[in-house]
Protein backbone atom coordinates (compact mmCIF):
# COMPACT_ATOMS: atom_id res chain seq x y z
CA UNK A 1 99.91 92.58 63.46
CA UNK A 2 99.28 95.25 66.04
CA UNK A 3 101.56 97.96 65.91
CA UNK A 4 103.86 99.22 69.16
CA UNK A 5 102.33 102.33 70.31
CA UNK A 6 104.82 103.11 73.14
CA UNK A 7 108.35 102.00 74.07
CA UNK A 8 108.10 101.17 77.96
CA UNK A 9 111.89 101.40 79.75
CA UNK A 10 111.63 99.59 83.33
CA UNK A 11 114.21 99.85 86.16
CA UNK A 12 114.10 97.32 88.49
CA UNK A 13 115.53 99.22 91.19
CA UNK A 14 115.57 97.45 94.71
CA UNK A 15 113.47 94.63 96.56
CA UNK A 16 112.55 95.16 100.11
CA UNK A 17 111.90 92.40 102.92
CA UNK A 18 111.27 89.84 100.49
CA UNK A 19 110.44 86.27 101.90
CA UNK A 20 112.46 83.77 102.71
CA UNK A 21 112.42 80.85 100.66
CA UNK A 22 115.95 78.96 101.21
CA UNK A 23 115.70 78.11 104.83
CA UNK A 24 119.15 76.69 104.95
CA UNK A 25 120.93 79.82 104.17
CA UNK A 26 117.85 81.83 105.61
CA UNK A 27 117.75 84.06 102.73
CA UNK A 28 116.51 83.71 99.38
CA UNK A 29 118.11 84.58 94.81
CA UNK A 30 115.63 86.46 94.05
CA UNK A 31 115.23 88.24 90.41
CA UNK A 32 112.22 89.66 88.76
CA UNK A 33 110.53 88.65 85.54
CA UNK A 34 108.60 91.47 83.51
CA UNK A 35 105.47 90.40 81.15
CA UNK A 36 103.87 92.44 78.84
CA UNK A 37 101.53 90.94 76.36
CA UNK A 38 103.72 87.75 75.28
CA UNK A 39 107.12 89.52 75.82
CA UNK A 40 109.01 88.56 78.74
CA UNK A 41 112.53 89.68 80.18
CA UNK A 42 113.91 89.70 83.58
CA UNK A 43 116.61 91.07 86.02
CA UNK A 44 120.09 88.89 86.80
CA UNK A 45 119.65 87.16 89.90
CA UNK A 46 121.13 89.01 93.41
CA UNK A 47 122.12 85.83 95.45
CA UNK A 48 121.89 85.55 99.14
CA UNK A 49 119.94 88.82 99.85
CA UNK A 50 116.73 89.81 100.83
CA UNK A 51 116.71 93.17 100.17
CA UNK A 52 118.74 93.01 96.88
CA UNK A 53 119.55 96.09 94.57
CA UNK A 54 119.19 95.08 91.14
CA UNK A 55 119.32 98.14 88.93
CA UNK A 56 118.22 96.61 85.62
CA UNK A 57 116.61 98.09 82.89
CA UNK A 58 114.36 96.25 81.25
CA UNK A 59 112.41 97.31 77.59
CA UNK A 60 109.38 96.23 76.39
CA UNK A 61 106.93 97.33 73.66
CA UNK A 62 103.34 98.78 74.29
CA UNK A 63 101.44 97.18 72.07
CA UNK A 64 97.52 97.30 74.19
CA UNK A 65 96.85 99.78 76.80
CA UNK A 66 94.68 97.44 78.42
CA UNK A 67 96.99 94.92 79.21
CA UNK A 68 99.36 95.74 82.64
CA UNK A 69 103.04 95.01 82.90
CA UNK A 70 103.14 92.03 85.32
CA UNK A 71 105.90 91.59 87.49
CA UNK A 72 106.99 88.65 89.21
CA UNK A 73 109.92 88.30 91.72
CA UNK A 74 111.19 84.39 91.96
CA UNK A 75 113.91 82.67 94.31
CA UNK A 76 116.55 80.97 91.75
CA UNK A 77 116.94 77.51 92.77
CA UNK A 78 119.40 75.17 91.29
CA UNK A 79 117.60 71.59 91.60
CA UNK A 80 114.04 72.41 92.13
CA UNK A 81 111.53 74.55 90.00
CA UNK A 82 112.04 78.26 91.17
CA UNK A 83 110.04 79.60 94.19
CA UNK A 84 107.64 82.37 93.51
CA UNK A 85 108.37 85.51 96.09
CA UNK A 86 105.28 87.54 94.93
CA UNK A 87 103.84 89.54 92.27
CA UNK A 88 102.80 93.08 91.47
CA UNK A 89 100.80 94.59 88.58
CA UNK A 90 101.49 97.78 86.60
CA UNK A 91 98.49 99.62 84.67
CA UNK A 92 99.75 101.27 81.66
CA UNK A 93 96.23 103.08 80.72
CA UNK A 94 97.15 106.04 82.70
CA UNK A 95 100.62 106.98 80.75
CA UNK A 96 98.63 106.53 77.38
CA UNK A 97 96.21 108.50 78.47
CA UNK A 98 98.76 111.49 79.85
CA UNK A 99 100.97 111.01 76.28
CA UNK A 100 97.35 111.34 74.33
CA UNK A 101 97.54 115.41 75.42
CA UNK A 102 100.24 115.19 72.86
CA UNK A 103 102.14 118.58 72.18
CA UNK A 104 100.76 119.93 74.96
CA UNK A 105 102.90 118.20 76.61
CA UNK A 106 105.73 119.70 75.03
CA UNK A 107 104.85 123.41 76.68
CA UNK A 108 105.72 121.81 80.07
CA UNK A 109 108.40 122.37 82.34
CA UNK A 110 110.47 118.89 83.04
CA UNK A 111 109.19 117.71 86.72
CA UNK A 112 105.50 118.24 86.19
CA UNK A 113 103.46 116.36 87.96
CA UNK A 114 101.07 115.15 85.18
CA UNK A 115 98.84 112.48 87.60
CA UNK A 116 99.01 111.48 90.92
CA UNK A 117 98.20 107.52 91.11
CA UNK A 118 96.52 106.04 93.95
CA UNK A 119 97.21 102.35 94.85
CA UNK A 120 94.10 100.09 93.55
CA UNK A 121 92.69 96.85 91.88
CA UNK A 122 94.64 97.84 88.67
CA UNK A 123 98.08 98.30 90.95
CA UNK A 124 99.27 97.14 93.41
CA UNK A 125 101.33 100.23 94.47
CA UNK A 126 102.65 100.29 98.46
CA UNK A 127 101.47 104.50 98.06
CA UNK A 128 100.45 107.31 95.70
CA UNK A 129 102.56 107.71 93.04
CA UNK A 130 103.11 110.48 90.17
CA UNK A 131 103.34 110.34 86.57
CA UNK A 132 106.13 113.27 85.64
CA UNK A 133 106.77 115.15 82.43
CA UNK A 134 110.73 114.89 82.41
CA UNK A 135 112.83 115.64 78.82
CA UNK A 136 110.01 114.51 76.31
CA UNK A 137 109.26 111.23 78.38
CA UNK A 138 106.93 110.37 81.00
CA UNK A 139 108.04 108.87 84.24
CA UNK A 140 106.74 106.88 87.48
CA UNK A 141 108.62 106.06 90.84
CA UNK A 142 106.67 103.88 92.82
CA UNK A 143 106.51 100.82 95.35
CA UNK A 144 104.79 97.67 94.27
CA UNK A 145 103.72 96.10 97.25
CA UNK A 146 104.14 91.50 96.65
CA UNK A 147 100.79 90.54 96.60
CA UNK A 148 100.45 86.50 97.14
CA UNK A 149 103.15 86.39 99.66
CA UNK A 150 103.92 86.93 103.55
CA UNK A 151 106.27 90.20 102.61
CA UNK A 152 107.49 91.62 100.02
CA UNK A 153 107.96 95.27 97.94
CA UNK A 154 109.98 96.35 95.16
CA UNK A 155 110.78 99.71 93.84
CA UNK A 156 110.60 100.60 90.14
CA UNK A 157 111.45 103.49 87.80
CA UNK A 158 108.77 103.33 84.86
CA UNK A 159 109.53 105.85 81.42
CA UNK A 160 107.48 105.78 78.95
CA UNK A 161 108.55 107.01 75.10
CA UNK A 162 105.60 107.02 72.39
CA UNK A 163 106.39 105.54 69.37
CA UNK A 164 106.86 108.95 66.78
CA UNK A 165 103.77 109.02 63.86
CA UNK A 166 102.07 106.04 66.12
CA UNK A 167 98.38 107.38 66.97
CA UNK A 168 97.20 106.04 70.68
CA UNK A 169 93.75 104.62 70.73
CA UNK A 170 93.11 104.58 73.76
């Protein structure tokens, strides 16, 4: 059994311009499904809105640095299979890597900018983004920019709490 090296605490903030996918109404349901290994949660479902304000947390383990959180916004529909809106992938390697500095981390002040992440293969991140030191936790804002659709962002809050007496290997 692998053990949990990290506890990862997602907000789901907001979606932006997402596509529309229920042409009667001319909007879309949209909510988003987090994966992480084989766990999966999701958001509750914003009907009628494009640009829909979720504000769900979501909490999953970290049990592989290697694998990234995959998110996945869908249109709920009621008689037909749900419509995919887009997805966006999350690389976790980078917290793991800031939390391995261990203590040191500790000697911070809360709001220091740890790493600045650029948008690449690994993420699909609208702009640079930083990883913040913030009351024994490590934290991301960012904007995940849909890939596989027209249109289509969402904005996220990521924290990230080791697991205490858990080594990271890395």
């Amino acid at each position: 059994m692998e053990e949990i090296i990290a506890i990862l605490r997602l907000t789901v903030k907001t979606g932006t311009n997402l596509v529309v996918r229920d042409r009667a109404s001319g909007t879309s349901d949209p909510y988003v499904v987090a994966t992480l290994d084989n766990q999966k949660t999701k958001t509750k479902v914003v009907k009628d809105d494009c640009n829909p304000v979720w504000n769900d947390v979501l909490t999953l383990a970290i049990k592989d640095p290697k694998v990234p959180i995959q998110l996945t916004v869908y249109d709920k529909d009621t008689f037909s299979e749900d419509d995919n809106l887009g997805t966006a992938n999350v690389d976790v390697n980078p917290y793991l890597e800031c939390l391995e500095k261990g203590s040191d981390l500790e000697q911070l002040p809360d709001g220091t900018k740890l790493e600045t992440i650029q948008p690449d293969e690994h993420n699909h991140l609208a702009e640079e983004s930083y990883i913040i030191w913030n009351k024994d936790v490590l934290t991301q804002d960012m904007v995940l920019r849909l890939r596989n659709v027209e249109t289509g962002e969402i904005e996220v809050q990521i924290e990230i709490t080791p697991v205490e007496n858990q080594p990271l290997k890395l």
